[in-house]
C-alpha atoms as a PDB file:
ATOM      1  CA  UNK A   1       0.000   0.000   0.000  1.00  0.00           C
ATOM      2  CA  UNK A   2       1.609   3.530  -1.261  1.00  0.00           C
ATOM      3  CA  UNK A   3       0.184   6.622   1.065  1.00  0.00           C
ATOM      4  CA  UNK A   4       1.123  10.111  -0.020  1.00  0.00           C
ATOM      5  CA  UNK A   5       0.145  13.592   1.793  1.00  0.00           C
ATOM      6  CA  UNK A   6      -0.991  16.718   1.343  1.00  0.00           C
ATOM      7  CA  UNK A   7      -1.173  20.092   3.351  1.00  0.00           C
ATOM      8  CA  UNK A   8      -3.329  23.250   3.283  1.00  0.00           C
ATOM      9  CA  UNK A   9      -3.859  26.054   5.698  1.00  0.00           C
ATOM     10  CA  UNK A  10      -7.184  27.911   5.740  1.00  0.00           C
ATOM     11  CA  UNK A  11      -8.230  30.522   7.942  1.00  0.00           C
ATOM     12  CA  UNK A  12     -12.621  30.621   9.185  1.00  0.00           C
ATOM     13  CA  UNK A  13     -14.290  31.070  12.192  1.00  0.00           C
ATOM     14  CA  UNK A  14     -16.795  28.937  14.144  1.00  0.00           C
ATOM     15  CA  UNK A  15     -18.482  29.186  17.085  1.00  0.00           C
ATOM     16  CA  UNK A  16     -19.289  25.430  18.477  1.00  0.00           C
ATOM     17  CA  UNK A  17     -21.934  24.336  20.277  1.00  0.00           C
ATOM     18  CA  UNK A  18     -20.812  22.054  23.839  1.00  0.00           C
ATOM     19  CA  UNK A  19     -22.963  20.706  26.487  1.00  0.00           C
ATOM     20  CA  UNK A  20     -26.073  23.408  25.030  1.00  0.00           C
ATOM     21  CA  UNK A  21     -23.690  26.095  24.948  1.00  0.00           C
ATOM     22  CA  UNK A  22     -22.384  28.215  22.000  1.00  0.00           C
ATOM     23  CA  UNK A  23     -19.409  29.422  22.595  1.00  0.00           C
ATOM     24  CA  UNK A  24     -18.225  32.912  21.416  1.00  0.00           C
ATOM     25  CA  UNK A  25     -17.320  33.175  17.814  1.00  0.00           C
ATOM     26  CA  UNK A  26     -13.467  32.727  17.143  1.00  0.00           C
ATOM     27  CA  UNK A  27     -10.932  32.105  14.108  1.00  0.00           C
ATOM     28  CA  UNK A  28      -8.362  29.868  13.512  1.00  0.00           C
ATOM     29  CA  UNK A  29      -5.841  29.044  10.935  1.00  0.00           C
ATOM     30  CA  UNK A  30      -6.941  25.650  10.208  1.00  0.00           C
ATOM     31  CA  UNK A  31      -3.761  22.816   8.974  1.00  0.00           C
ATOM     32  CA  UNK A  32      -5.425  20.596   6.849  1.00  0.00           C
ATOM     33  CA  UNK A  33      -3.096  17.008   6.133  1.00  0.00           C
ATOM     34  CA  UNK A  34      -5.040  14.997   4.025  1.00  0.00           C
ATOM     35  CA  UNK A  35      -3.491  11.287   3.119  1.00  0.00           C
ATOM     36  CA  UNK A  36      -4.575   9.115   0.015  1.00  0.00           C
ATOM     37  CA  UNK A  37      -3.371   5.640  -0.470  1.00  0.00           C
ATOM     38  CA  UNK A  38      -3.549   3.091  -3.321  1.00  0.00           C
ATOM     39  CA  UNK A  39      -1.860  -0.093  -4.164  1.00  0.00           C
ATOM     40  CA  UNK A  40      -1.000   0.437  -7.448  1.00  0.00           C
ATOM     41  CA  UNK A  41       1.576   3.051  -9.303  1.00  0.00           C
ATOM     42  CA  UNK A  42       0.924   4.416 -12.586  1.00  0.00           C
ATOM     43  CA  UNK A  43       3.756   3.176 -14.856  1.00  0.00           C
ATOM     44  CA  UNK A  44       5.976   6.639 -13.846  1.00  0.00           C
ATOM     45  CA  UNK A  45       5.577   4.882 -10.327  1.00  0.00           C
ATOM     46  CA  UNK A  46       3.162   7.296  -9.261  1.00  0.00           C
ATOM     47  CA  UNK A  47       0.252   6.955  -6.874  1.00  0.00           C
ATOM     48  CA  UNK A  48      -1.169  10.221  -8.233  1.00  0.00           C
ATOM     49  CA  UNK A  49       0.320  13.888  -8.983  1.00  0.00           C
ATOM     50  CA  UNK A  50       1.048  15.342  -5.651  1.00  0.00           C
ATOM     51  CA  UNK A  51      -0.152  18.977  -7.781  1.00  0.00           C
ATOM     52  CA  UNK A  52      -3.775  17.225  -8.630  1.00  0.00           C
ATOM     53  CA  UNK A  53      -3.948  16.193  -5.300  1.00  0.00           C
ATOM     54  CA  UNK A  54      -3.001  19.761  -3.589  1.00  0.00           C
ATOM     55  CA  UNK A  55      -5.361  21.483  -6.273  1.00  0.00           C
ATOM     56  CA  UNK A  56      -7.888  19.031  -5.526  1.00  0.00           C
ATOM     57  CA  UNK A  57      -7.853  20.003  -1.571  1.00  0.00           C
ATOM     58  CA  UNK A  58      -7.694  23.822  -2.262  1.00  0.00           C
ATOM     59  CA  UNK A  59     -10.819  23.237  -4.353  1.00  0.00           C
ATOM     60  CA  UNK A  60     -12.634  20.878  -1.135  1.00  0.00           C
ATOM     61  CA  UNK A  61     -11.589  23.757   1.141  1.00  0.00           C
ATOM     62  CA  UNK A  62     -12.415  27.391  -1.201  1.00  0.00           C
ATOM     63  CA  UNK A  63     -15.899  27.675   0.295  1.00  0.00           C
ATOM     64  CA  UNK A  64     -14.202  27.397   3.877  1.00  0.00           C
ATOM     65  CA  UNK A  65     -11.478  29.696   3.612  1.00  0.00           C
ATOM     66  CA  UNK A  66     -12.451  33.016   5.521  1.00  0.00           C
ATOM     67  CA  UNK A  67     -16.090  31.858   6.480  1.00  0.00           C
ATOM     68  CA  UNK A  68     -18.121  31.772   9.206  1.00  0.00           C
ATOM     69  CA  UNK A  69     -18.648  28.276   9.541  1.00  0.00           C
ATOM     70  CA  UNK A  70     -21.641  28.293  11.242  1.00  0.00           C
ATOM     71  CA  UNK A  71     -23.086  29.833   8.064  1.00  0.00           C
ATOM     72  CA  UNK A  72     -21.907  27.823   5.264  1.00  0.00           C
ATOM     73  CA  UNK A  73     -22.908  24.310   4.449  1.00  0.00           C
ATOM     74  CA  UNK A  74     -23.103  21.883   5.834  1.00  0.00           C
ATOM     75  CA  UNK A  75     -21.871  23.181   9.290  1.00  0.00           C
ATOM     76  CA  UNK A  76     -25.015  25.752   8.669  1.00  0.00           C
ATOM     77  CA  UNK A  77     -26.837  22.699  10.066  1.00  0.00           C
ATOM     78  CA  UNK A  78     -23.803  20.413  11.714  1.00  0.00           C
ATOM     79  CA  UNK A  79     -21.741  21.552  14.670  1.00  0.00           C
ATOM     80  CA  UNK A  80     -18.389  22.623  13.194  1.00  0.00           C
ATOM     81  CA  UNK A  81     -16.326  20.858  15.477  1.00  0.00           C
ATOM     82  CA  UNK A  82     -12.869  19.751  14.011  1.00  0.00           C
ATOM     83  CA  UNK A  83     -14.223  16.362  14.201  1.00  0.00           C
ATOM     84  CA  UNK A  84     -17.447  17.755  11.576  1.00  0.00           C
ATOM     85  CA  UNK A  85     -14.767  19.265   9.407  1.00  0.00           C
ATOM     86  CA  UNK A  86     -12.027  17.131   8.743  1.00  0.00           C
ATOM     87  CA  UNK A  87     -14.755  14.197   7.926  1.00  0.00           C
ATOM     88  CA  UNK A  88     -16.506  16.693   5.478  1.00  0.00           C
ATOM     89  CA  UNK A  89     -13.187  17.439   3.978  1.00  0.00           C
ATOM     90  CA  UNK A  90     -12.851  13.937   3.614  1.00  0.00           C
ATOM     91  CA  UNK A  91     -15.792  13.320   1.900  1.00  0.00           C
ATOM     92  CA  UNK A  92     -15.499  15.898  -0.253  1.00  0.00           C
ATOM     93  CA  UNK A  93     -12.136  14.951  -1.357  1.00  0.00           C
ATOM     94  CA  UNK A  94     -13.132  11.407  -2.258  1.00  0.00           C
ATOM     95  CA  UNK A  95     -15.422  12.433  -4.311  1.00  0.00           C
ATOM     96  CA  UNK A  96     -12.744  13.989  -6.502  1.00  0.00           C
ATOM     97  CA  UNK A  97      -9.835  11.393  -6.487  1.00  0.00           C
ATOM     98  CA  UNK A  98      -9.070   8.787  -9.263  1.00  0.00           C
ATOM     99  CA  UNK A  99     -10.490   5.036  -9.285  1.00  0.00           C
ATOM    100  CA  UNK A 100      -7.248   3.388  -8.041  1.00  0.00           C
ATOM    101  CA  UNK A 101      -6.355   6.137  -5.119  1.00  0.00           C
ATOM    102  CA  UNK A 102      -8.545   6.595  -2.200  1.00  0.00           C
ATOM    103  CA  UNK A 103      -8.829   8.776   1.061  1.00  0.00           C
ATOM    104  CA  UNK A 104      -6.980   7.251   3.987  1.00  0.00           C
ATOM    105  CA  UNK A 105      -7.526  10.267   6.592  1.00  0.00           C
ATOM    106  CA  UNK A 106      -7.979  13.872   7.175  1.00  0.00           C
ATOM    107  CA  UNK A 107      -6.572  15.657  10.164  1.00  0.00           C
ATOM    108  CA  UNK A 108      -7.525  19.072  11.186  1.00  0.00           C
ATOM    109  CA  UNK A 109      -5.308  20.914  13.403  1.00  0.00           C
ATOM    110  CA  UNK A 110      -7.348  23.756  14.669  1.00  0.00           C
ATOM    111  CA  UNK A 111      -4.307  25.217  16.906  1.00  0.00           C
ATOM    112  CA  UNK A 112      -1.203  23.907  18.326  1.00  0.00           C
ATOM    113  CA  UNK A 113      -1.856  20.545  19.690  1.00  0.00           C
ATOM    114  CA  UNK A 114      -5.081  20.332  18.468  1.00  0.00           C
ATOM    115  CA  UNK A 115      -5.811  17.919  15.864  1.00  0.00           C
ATOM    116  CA  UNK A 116      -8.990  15.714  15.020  1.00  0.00           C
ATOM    117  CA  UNK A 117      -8.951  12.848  12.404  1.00  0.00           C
ATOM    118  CA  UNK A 118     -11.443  10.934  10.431  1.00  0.00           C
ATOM    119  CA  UNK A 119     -10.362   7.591   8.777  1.00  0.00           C
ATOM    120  CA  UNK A 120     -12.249   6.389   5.797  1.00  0.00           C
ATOM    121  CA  UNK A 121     -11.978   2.629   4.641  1.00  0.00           C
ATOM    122  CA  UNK A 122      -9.974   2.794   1.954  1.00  0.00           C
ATOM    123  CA  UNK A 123      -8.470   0.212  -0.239  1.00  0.00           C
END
């Protein structure tokens, strides 16, 4: 199984809802490391084009950057926890990748320390 990664910083606010309780609104510069995996190379021996894969994030992430989260979708109805947004990123990502590479996981560091992941089944 080949793995490669990608990374992308975007900055949005959210304000997330805990035990009933918004909190107050706040931003953070969000580190985005998405991994894709595959067991099969391309005859280059490549997995996929780490520039695909980086433009393909960037694209999953445009209608976050410098958004209120809490008013764009889906988190306009989900909590935007990191936990909500890395899977969402995930998801989204999938959608876009190449029969033969697949998401692995997407960590969201919301600040120093910080990180959620969601793991997909991949191949």
């Amino acid at each position: 199984m080949y793995e490669l990664s990608v990374q992308r910083v975007f900055s949005a606010a959210h304000a997330v809802v805990m035990g009933g309780q918004r909190e107050t609104s706040h931003s953070h510069d969000w580190r985005v490391t998405a991994v894709v995996s595959g067991d099969r190379l391309d005859g280059d021996g490549i997995l996929c084009d780490f520039h695909a894969l980086e433009r393909q994030l960037k694209e999953v992430l445009r209608p976050l950057e410098n958004a209120n989260l809490n008013r764009t979708p889906p988190f306009d109805e989900v909590n935007p926890t990191a936990e909500h947004i890395a899977r969402h990123i995930a998801g989204a990502l999938a959608a876009l990748l190449a029969d033969g590479t697949a998401v692995k996981s997407v960590s969201v560091m919301e600040a120093p320390g910080c990180t959620a992941t969601y793991r997909m089944d991949g191949p």
